[in-house]
PDB file of N, CA and C in Angstrom:
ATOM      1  N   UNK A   1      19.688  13.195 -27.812  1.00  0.00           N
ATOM      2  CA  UNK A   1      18.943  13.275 -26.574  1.00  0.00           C
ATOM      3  C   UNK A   1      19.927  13.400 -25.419  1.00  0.00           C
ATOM      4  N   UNK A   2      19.613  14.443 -24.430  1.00  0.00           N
ATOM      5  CA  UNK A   2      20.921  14.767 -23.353  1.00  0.00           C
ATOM      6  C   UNK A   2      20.720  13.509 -22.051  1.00  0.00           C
ATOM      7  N   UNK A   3      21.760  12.860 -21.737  1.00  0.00           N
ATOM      8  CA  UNK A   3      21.393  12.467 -20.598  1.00  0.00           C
ATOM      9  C   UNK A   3      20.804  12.912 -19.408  1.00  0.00           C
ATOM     10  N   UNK A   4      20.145  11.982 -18.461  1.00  0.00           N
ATOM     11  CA  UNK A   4      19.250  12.763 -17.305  1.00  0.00           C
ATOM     12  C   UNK A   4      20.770  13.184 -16.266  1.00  0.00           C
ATOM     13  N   UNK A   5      20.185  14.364 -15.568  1.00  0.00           N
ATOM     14  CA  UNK A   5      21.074  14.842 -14.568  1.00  0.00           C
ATOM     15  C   UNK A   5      21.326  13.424 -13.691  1.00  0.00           C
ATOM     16  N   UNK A   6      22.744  13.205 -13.621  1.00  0.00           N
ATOM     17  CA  UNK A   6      22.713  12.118 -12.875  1.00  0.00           C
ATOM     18  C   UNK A   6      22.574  12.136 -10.956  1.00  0.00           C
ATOM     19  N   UNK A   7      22.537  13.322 -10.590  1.00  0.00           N
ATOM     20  CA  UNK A   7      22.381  13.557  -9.074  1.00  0.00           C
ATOM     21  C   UNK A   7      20.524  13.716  -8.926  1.00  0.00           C
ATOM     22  N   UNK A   8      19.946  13.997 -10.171  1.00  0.00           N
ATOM     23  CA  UNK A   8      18.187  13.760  -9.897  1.00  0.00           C
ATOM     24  C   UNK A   8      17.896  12.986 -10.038  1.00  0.00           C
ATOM     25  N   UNK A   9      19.018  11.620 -10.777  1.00  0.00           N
ATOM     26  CA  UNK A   9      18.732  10.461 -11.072  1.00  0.00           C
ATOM     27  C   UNK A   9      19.044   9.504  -9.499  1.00  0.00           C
ATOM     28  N   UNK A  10      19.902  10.244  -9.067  1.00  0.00           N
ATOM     29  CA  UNK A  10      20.194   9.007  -7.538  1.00  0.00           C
ATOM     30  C   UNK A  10      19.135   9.898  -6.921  1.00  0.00           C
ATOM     31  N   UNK A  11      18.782  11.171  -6.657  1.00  0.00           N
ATOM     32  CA  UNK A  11      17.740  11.587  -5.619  1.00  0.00           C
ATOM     33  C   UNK A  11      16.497  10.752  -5.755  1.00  0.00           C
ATOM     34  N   UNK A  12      15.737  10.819  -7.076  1.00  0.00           N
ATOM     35  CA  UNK A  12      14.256   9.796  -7.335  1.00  0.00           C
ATOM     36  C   UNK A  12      14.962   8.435  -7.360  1.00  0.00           C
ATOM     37  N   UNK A  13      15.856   7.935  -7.218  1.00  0.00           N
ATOM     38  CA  UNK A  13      16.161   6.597  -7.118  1.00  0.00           C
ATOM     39  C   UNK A  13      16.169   6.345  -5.404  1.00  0.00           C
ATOM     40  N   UNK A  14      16.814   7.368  -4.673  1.00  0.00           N
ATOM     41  CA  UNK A  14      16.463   7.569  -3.105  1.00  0.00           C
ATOM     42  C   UNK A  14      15.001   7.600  -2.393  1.00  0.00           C
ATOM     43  N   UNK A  15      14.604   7.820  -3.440  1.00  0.00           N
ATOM     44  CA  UNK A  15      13.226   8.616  -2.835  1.00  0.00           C
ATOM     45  C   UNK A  15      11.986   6.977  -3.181  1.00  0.00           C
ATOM     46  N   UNK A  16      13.007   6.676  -4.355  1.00  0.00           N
ATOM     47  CA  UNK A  16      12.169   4.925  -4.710  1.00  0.00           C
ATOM     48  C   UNK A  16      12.144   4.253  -3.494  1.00  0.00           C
ATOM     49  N   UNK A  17      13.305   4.056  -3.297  1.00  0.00           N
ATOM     50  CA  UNK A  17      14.103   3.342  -2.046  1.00  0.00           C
ATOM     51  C   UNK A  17      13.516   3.465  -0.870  1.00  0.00           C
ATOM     52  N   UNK A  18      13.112   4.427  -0.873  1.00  0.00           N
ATOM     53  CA  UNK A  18      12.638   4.875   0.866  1.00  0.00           C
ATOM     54  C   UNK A  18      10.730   4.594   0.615  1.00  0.00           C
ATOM     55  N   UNK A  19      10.597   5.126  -0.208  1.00  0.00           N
ATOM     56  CA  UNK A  19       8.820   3.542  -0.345  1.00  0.00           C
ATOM     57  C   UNK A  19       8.536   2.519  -0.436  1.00  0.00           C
ATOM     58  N   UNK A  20       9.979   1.498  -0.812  1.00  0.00           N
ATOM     59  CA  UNK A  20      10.283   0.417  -0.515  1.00  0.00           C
ATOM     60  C   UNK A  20      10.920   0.063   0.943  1.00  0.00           C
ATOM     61  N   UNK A  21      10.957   0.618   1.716  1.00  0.00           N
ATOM     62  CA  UNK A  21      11.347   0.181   2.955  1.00  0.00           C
ATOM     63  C   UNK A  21      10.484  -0.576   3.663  1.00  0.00           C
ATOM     64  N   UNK A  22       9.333  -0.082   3.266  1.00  0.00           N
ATOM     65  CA  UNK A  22       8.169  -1.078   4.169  1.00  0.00           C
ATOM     66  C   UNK A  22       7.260  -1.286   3.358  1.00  0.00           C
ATOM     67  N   UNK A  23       6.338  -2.970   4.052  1.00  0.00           N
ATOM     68  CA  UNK A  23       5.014  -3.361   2.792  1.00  0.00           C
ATOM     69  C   UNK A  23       4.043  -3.117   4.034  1.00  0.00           C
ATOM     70  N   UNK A  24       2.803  -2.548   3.901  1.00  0.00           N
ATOM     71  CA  UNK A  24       2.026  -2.021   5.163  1.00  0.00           C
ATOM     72  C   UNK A  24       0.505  -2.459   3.955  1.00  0.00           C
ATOM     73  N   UNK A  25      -0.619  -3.439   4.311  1.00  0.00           N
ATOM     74  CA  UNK A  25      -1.624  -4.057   3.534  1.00  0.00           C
ATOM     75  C   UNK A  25      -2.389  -3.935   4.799  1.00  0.00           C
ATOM     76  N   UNK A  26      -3.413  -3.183   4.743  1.00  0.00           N
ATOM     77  CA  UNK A  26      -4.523  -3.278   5.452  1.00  0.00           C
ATOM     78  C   UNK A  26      -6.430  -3.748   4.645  1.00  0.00           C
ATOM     79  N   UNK A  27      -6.727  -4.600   5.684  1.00  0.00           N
ATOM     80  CA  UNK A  27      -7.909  -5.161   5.259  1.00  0.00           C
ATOM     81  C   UNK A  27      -8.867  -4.857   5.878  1.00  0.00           C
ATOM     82  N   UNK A  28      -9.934  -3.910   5.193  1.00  0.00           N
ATOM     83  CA  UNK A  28     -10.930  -3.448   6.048  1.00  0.00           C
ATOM     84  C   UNK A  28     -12.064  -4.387   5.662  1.00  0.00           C
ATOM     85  N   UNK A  29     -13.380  -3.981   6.639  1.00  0.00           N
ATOM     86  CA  UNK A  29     -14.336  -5.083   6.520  1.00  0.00           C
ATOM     87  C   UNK A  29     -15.511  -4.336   7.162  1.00  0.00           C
ATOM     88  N   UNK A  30     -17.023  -4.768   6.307  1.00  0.00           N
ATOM     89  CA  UNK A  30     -17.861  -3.570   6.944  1.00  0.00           C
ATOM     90  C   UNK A  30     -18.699  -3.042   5.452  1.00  0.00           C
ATOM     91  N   UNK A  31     -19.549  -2.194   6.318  1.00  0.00           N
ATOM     92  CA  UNK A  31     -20.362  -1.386   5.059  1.00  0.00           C
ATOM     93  C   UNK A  31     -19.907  -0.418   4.695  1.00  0.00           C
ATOM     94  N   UNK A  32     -19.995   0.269   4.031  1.00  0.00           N
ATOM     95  CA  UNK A  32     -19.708   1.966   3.837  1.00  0.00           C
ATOM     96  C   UNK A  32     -20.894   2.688   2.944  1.00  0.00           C
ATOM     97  N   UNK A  33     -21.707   3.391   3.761  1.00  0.00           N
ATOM     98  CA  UNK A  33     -22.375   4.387   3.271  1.00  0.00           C
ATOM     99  C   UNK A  33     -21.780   5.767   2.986  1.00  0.00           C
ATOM    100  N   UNK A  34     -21.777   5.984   1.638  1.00  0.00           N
ATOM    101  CA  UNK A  34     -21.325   6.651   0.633  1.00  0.00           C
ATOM    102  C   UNK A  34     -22.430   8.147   0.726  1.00  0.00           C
ATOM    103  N   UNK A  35     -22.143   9.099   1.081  1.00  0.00           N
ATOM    104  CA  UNK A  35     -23.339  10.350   1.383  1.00  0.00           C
ATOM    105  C   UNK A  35     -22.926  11.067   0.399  1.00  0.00           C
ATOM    106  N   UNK A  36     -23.352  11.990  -0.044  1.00  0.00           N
ATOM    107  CA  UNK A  36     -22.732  13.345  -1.241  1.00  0.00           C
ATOM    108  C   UNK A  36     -22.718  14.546  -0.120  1.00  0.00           C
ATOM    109  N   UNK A  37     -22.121  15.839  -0.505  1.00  0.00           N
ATOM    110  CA  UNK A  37     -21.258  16.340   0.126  1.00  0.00           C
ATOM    111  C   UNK A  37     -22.738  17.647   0.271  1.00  0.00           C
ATOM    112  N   UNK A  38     -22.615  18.724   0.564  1.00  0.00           N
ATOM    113  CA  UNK A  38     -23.468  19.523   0.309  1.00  0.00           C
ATOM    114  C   UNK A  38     -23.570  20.418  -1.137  1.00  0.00           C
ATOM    115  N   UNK A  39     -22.432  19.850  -2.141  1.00  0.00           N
ATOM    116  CA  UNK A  39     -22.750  20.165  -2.813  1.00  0.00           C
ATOM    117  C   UNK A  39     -23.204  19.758  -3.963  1.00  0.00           C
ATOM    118  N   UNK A  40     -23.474  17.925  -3.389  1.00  0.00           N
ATOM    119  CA  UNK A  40     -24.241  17.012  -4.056  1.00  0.00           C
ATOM    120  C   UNK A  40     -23.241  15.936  -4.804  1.00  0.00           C
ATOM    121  N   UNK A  41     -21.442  16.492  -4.397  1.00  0.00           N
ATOM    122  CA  UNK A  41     -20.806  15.537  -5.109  1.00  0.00           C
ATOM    123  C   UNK A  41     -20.223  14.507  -4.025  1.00  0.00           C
ATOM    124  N   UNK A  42     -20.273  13.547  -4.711  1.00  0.00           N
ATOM    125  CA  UNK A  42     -20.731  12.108  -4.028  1.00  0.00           C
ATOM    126  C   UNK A  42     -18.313  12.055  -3.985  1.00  0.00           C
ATOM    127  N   UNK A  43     -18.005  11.199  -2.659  1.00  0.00           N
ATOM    128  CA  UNK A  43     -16.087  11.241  -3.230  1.00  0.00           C
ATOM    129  C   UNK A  43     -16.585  10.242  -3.867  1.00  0.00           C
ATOM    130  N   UNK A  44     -15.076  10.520  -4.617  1.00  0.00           N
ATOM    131  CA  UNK A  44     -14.647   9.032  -5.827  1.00  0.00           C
ATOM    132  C   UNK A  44     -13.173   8.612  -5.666  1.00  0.00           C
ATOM    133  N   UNK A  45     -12.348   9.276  -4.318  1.00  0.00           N
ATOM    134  CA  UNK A  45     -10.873   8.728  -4.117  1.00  0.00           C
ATOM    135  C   UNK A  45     -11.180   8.121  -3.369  1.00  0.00           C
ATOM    136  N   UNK A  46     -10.291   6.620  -3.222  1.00  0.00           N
ATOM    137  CA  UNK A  46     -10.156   5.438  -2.183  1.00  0.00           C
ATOM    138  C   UNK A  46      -9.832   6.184  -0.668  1.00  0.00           C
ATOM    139  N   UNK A  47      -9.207   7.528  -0.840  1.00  0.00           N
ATOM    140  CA  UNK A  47      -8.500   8.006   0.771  1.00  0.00           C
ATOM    141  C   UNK A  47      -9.853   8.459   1.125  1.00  0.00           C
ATOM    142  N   UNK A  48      -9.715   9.001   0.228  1.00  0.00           N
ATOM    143  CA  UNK A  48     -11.640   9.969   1.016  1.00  0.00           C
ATOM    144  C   UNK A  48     -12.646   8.689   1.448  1.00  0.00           C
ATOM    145  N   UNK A  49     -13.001   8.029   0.615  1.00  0.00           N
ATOM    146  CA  UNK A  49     -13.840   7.244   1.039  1.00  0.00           C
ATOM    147  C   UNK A  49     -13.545   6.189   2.366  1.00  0.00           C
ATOM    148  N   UNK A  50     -12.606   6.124   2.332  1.00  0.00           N
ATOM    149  CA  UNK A  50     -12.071   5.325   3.331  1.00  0.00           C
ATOM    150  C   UNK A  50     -11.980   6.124   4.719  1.00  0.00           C
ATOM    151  N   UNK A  51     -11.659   7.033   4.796  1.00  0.00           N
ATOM    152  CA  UNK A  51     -11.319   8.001   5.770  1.00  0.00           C
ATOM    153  C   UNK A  51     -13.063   8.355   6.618  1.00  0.00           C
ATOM    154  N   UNK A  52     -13.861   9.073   5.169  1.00  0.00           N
ATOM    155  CA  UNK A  52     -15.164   8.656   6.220  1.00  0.00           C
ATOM    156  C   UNK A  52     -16.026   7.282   6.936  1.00  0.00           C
ATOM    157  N   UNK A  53     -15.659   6.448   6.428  1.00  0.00           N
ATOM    158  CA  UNK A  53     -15.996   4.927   6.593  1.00  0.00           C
ATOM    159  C   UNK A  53     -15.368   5.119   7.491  1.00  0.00           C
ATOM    160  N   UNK A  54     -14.419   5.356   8.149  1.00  0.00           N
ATOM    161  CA  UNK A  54     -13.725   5.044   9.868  1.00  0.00           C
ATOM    162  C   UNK A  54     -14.899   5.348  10.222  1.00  0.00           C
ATOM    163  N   UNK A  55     -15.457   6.256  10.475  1.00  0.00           N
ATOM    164  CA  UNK A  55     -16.405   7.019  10.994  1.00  0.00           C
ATOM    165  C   UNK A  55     -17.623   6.446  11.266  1.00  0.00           C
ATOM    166  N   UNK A  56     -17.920   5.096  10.502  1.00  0.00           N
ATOM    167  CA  UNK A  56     -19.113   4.714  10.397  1.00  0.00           C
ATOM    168  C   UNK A  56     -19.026   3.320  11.467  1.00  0.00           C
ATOM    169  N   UNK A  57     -20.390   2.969  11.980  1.00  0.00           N
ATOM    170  CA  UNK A  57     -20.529   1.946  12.676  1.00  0.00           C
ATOM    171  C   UNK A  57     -19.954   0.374  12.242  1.00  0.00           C
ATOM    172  N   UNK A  58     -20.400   0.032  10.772  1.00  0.00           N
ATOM    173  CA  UNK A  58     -20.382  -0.833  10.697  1.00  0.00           C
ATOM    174  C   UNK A  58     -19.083  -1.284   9.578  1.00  0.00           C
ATOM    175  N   UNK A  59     -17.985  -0.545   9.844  1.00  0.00           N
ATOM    176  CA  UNK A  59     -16.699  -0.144   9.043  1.00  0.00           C
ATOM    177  C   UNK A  59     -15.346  -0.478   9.983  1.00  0.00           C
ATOM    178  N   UNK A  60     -14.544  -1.577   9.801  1.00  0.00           N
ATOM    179  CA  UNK A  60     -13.640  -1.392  10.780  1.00  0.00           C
ATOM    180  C   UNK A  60     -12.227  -2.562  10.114  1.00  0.00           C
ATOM    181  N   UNK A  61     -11.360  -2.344  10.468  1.00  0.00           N
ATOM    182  CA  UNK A  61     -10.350  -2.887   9.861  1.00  0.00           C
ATOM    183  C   UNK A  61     -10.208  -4.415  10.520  1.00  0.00           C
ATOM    184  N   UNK A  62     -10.141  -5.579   9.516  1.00  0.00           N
ATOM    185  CA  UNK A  62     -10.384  -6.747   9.732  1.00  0.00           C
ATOM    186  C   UNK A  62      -9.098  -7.655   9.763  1.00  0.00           C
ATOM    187  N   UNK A  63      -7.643  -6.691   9.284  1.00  0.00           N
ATOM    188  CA  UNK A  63      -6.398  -7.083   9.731  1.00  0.00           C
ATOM    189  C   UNK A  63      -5.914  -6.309   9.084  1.00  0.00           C
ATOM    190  N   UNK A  64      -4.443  -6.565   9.727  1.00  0.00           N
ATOM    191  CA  UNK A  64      -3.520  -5.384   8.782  1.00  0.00           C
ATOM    192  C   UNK A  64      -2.042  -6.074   9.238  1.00  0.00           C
ATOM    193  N   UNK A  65      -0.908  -6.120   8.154  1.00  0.00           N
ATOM    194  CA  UNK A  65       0.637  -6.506   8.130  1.00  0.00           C
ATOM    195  C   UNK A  65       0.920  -5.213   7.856  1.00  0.00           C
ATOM    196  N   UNK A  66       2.193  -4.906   8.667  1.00  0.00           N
ATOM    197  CA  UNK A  66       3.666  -4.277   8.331  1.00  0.00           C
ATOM    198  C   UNK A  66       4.423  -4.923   8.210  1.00  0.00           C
ATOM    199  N   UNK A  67       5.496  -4.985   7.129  1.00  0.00           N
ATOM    200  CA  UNK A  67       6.795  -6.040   7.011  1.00  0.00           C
ATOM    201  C   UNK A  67       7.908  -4.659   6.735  1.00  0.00           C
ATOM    202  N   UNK A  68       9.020  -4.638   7.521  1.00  0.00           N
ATOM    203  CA  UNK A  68      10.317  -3.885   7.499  1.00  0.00           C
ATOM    204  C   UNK A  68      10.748  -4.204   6.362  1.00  0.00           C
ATOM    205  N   UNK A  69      11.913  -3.292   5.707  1.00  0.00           N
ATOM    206  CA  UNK A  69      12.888  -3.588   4.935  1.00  0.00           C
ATOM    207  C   UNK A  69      13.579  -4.883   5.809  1.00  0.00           C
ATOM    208  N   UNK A  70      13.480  -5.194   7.556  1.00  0.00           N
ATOM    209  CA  UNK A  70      15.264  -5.807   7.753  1.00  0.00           C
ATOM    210  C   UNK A  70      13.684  -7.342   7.884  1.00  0.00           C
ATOM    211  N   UNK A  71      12.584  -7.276   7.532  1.00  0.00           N
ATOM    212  CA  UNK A  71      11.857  -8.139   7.737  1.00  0.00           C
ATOM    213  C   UNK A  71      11.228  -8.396   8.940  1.00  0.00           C
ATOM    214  N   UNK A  72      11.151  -7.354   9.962  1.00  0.00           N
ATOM    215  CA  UNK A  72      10.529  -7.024  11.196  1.00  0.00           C
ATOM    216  C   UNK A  72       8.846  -7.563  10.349  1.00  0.00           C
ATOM    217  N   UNK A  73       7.952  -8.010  11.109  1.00  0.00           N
ATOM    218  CA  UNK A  73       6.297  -8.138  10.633  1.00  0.00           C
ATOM    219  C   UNK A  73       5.982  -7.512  12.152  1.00  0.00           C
ATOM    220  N   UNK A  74       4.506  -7.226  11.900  1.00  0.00           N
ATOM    221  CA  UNK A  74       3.677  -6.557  12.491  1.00  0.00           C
ATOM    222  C   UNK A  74       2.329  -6.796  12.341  1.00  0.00           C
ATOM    223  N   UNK A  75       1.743  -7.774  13.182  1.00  0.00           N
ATOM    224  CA  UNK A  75       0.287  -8.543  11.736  1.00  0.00           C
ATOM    225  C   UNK A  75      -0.908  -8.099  13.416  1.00  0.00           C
ATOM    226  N   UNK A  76      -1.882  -7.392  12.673  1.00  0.00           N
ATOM    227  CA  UNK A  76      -3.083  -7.571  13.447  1.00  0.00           C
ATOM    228  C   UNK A  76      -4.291  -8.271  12.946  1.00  0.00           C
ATOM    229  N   UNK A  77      -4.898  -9.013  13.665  1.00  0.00           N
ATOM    230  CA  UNK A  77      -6.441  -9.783  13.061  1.00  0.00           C
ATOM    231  C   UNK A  77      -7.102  -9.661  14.405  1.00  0.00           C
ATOM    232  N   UNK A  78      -8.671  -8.758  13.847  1.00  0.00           N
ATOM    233  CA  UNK A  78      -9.792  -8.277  14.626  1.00  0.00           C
ATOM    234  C   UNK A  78      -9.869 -10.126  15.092  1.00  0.00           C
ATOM    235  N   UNK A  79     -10.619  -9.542  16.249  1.00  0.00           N
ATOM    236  CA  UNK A  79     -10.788 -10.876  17.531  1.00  0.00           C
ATOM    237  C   UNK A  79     -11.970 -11.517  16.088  1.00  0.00           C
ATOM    238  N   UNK A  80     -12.914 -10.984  15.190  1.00  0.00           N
ATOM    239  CA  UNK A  80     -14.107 -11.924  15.194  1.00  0.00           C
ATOM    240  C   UNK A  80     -13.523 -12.101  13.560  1.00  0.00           C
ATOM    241  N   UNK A  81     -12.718 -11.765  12.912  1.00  0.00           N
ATOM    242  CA  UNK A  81     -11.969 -12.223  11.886  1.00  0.00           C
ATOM    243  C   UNK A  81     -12.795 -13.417  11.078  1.00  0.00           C
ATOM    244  N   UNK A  82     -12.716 -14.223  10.323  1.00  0.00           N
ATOM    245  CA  UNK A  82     -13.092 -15.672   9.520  1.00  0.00           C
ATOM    246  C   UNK A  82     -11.852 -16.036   9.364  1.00  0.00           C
ATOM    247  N   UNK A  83     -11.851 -17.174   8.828  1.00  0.00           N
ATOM    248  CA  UNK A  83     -10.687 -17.561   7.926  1.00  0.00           C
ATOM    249  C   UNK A  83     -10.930 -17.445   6.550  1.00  0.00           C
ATOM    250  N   UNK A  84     -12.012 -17.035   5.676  1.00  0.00           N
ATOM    251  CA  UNK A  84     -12.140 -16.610   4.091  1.00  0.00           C
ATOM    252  C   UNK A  84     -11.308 -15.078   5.017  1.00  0.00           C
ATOM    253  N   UNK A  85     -11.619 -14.400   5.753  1.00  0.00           N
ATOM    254  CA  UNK A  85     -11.199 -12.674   5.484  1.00  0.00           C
ATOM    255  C   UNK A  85      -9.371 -13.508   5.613  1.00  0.00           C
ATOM    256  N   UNK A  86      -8.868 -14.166   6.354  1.00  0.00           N
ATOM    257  CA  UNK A  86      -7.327 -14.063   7.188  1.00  0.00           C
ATOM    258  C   UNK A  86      -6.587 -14.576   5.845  1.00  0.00           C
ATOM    259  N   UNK A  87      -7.411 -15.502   4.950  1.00  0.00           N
ATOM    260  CA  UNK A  87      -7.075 -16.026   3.736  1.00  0.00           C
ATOM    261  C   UNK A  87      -6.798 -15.059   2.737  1.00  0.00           C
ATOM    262  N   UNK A  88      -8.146 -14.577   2.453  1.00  0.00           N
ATOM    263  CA  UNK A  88      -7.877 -12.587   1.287  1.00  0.00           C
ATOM    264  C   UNK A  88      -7.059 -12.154   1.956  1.00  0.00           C
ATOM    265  N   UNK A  89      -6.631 -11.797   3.300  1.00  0.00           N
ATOM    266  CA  UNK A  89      -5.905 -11.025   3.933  1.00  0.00           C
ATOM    267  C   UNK A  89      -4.291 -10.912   3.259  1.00  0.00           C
ATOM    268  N   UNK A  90      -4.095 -12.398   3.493  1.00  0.00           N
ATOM    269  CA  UNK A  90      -3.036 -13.367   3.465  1.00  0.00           C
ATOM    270  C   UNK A  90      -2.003 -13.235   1.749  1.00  0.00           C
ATOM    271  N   UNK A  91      -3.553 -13.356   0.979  1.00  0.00           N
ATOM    272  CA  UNK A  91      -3.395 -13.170  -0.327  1.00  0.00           C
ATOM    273  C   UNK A  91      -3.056 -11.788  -0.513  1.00  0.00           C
ATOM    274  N   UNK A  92      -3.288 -11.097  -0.076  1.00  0.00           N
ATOM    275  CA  UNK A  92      -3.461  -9.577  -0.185  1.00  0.00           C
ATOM    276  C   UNK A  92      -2.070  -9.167  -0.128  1.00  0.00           C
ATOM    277  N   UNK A  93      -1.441  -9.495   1.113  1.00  0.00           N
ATOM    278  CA  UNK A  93      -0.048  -9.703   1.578  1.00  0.00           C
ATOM    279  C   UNK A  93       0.984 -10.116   0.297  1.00  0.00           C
ATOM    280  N   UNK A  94       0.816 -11.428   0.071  1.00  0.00           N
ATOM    281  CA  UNK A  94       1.436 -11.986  -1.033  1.00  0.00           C
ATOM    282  C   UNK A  94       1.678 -10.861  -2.392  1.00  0.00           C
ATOM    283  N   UNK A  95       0.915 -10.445  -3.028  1.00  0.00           N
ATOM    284  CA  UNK A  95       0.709  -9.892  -4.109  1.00  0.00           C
ATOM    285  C   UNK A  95       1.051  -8.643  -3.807  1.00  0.00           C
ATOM    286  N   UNK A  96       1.028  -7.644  -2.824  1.00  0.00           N
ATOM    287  CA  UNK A  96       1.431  -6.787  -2.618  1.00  0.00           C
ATOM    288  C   UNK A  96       3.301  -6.860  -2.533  1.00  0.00           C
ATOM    289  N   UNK A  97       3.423  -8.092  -1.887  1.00  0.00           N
ATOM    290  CA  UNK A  97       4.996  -8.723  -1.789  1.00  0.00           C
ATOM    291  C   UNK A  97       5.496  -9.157  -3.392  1.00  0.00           C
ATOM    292  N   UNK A  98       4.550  -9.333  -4.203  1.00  0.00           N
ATOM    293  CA  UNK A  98       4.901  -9.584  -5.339  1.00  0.00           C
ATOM    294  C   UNK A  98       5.572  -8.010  -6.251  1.00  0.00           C
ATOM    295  N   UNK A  99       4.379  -7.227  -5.722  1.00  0.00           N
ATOM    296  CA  UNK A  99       4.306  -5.869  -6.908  1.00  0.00           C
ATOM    297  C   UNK A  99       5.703  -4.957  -6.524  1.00  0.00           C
ATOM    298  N   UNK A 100       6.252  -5.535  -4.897  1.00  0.00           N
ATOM    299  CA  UNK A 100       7.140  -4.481  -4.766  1.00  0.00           C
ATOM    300  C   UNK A 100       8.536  -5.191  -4.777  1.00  0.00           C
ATOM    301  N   UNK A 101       8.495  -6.311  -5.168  1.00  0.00           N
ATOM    302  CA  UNK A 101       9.553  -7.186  -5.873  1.00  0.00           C
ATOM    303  C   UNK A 101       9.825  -6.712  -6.725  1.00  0.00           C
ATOM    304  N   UNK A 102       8.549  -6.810  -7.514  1.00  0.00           N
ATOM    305  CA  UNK A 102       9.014  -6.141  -9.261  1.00  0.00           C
ATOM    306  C   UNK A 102       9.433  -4.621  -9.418  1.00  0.00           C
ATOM    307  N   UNK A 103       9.067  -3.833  -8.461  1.00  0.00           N
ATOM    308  CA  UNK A 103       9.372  -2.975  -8.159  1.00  0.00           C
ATOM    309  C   UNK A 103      10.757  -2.582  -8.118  1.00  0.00           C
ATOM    310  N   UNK A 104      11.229  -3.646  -7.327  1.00  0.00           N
ATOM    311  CA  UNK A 104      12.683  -3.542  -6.444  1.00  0.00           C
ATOM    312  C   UNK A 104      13.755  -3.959  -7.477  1.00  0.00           C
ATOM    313  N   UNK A 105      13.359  -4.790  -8.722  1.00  0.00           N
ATOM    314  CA  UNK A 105      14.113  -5.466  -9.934  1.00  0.00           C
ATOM    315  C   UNK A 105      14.039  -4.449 -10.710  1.00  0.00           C
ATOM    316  N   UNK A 106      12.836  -3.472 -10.742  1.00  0.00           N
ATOM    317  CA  UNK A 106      12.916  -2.649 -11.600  1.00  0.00           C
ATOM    318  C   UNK A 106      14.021  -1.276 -11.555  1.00  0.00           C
ATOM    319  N   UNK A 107      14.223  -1.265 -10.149  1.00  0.00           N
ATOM    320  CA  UNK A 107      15.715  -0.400  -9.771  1.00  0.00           C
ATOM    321  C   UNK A 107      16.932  -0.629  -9.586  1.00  0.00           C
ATOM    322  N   UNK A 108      16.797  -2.084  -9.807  1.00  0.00           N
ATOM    323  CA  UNK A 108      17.947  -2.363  -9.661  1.00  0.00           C
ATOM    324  C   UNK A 108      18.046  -2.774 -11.156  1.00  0.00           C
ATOM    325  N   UNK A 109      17.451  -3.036 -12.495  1.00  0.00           N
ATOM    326  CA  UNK A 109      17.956  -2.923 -13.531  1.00  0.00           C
ATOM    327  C   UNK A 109      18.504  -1.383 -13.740  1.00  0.00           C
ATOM    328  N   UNK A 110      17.468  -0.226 -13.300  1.00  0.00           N
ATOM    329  CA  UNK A 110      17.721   0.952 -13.573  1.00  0.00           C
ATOM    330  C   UNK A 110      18.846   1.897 -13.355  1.00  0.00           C
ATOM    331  N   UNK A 111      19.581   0.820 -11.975  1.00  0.00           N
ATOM    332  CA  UNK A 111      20.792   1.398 -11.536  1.00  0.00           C
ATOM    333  C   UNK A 111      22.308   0.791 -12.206  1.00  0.00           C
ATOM    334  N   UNK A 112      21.910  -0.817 -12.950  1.00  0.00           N
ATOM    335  CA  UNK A 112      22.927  -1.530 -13.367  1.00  0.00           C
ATOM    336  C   UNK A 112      23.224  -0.931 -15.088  1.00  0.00           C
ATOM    337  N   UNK A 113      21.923  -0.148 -15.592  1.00  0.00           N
ATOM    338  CA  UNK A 113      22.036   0.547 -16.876  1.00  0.00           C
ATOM    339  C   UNK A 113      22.803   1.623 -16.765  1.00  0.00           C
ATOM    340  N   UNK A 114      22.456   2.413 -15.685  1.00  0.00           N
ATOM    341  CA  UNK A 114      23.192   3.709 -15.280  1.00  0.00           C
ATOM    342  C   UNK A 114      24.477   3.523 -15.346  1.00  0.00           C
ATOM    343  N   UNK A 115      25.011   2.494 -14.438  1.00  0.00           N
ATOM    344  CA  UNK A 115      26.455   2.436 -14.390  1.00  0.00           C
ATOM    345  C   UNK A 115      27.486   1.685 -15.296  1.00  0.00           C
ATOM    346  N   UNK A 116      26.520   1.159 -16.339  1.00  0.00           N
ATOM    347  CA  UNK A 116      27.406   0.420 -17.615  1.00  0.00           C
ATOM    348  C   UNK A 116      27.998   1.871 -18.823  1.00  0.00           C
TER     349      UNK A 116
END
């Protein structure tokens, strides 16, 4: 089996790197009426669906964190918020901080294999 090109191997290892720069968790809150299209197909991607829900009255984002790579945060919570939503919110945060941990171990085993 040939080894991988090692300069496509640091480019997608660059390109890892740079989606790890920031954790950005937004919490929306609200209804979403779901319409079908005119040609009767209803979306089924999270962007689509989400994207027309801006649109709707009773659809609106109920907080949202940015955290930097250097650890800059950036936290918004709507004025009428709960504390069950700031709590999921909170959690939301966490676990997302979890997945891109493992993430971040997972390149850095990938880079300590490379260079043995």
């Amino acid at each position: 089996m040939a080894k991988p090109d090692f300069k496509n191997v640091l480019s997608n290892i660059a390109d890892g790197i740079k989606d790890l720069s920031s954790l950005e968790v937004i919490t929306y809150k609200g209804i979403i009426a779901i319409e079908s299209g005119g040609d009767g197909a209803v979306p089924d991607k999270f962007n689509t669906i989400i994207e027309n829900a801006k649109m709707q009255a009773d659809f609106k984002i109920a907080a949202c964190t940015y955290v930097a790579l250097d650890g800059d945060m950036k936290v918004f919570y709507d004025q009428d918020i709960t504390s069950a939503d700031m709590e999921a919110h909170h959690e939301l945060v966490n676990i997302a901080r979890q997945n891109r941990q493992a993430v971040v171990d997972l390149f850095k085993d990938a880079i300590t294999d490379l260079v043995k």
